[in-house]
C-alpha atoms as a PDB file:
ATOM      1  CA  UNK A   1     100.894 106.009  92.691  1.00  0.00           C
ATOM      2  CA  UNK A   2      99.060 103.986  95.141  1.00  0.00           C
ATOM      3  CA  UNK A   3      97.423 100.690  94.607  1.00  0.00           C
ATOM      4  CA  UNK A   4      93.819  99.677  95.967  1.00  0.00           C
ATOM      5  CA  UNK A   5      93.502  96.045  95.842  1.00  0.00           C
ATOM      6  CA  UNK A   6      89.782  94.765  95.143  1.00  0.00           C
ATOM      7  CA  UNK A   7      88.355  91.648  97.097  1.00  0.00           C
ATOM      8  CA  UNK A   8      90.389  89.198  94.320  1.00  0.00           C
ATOM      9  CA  UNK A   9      93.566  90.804  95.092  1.00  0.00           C
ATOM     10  CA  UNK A  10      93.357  90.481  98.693  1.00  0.00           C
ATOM     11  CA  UNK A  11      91.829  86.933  98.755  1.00  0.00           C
ATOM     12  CA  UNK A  12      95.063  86.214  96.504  1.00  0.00           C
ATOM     13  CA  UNK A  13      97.194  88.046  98.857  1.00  0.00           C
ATOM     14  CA  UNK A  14      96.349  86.042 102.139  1.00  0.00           C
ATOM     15  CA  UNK A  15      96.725  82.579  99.862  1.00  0.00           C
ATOM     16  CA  UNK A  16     100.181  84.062  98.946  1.00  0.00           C
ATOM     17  CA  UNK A  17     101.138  84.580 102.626  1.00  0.00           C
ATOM     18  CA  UNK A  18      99.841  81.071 103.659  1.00  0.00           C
ATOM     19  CA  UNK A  19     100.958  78.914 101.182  1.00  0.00           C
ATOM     20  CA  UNK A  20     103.546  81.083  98.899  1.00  0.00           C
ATOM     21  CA  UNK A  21     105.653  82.657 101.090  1.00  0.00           C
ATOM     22  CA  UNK A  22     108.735  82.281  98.855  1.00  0.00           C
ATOM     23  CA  UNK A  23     106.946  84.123  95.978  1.00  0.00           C
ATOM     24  CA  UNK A  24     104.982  86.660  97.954  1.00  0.00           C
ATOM     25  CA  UNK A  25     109.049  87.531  99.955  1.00  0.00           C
ATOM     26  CA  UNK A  26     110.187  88.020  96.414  1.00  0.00           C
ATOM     27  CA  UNK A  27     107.788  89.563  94.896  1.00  0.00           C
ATOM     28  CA  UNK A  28     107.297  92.072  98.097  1.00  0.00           C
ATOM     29  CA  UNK A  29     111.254  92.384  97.874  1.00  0.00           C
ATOM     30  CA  UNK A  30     111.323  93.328  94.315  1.00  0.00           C
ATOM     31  CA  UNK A  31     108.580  96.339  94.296  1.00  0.00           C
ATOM     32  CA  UNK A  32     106.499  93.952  92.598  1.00  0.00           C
ATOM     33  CA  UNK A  33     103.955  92.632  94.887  1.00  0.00           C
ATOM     34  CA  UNK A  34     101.532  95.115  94.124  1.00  0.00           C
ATOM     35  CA  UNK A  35     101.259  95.590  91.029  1.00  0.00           C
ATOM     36  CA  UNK A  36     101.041  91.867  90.761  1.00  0.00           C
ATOM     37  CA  UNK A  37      98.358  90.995  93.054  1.00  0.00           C
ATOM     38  CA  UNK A  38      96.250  94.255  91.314  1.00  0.00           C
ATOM     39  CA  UNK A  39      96.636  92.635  87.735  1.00  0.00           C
ATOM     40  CA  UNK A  40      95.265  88.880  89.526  1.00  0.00           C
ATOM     41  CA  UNK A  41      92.679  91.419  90.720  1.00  0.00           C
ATOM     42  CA  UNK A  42      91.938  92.870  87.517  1.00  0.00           C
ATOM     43  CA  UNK A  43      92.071  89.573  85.976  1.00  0.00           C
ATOM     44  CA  UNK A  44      90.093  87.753  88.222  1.00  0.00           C
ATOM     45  CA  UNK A  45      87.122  90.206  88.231  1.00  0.00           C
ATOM     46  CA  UNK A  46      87.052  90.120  84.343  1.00  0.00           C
ATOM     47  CA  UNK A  47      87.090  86.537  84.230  1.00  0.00           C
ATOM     48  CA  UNK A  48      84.022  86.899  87.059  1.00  0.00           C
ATOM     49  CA  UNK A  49      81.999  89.187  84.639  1.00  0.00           C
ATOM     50  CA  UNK A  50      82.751  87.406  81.429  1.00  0.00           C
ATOM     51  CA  UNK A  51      81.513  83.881  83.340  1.00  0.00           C
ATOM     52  CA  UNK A  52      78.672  85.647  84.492  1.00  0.00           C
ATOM     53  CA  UNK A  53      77.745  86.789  81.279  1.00  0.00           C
ATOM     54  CA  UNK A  54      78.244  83.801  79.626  1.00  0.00           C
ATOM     55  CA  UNK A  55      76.384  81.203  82.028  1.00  0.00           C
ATOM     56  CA  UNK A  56      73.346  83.275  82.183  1.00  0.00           C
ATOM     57  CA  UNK A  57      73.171  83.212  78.631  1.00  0.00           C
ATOM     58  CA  UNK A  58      73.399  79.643  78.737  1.00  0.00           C
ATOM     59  CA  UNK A  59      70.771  79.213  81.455  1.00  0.00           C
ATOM     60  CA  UNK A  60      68.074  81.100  80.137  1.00  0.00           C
ATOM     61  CA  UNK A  61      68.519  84.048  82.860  1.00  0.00           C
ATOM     62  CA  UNK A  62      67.065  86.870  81.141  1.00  0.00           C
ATOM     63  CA  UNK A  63      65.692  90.206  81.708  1.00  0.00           C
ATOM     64  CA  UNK A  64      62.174  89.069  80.783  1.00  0.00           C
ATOM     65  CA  UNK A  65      62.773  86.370  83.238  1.00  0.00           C
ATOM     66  CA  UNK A  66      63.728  89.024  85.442  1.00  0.00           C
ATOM     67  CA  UNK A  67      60.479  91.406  84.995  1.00  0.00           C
ATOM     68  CA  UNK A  68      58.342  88.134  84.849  1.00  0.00           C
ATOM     69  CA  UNK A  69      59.679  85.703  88.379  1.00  0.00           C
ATOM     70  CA  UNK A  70      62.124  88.293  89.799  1.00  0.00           C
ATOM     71  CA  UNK A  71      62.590  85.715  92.818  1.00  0.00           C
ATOM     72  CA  UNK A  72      63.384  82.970  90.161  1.00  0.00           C
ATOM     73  CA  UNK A  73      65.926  85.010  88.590  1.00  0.00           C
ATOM     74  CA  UNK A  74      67.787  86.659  92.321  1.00  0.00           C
ATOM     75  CA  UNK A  75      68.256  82.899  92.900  1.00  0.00           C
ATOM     76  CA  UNK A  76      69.336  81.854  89.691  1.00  0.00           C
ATOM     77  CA  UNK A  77      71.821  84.984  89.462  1.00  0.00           C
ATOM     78  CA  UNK A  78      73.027  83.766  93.238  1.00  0.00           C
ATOM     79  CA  UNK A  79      73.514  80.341  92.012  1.00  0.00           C
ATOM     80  CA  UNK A  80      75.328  81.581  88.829  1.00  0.00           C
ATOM     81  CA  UNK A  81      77.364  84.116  90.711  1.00  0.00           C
ATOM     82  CA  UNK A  82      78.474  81.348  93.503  1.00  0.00           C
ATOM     83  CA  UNK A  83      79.414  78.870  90.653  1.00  0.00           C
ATOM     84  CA  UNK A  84      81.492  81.912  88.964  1.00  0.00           C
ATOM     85  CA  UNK A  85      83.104  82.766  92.205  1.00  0.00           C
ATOM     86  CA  UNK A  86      84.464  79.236  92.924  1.00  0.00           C
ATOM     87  CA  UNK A  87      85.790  78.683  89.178  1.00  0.00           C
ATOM     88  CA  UNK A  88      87.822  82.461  89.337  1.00  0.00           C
ATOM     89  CA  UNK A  89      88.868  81.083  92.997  1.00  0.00           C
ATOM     90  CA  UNK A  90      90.098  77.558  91.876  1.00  0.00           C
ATOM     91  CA  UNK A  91      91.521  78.957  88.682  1.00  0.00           C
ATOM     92  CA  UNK A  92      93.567  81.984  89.887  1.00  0.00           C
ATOM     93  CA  UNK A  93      93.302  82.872  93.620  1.00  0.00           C
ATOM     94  CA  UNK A  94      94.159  79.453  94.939  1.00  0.00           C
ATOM     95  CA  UNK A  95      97.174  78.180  91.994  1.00  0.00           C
END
């Protein structure tokens, strides 16, 4: 069965080569790098989603706000998504 890594998974990857070489030789030795870096993809993308989710709840960004100011709400949703993509990046790409 082959794996396809999403951009979490390969983000993790190269921090693995850089700065966890240890980990990534063992992991890569026992069979398990794969599987490993898809389930910190998986992981990761959920965590994006659920974030997501949550902080334009929390913010107000709505669908009305969407049919009403869609430029208000593309920026918000940019804003949220950047904010989202730096907390699933601190908390398990780059650790």
């Amino acid at each position: 069965a082959s794996i396809t890594l999403g951009k979490w998974g390969m983000l993790h990857k190269d921090y693995l080569l850089k700065h966890k070489k240890v980990l990534f030789a063992t992991l890569l030795a026992e069979g398990k790098l794969w599987q490993y870096l898809a389930d910190i993809d998986t992981e990761a993308q959920q965590m994006f989603d659920m974030l997501v989710e949550q902080m334009q709840e929390s913010e107000g960004v709505t669908e009305k706000l969407k049919e009403e100011n869609q430029m208000e709400w593309v920026c918000r949703i940019q804003n949220i998504e950047a904010k989202t993509r730096e907390i699933v990046a601190t908390e398990l790409i780059y650790n």
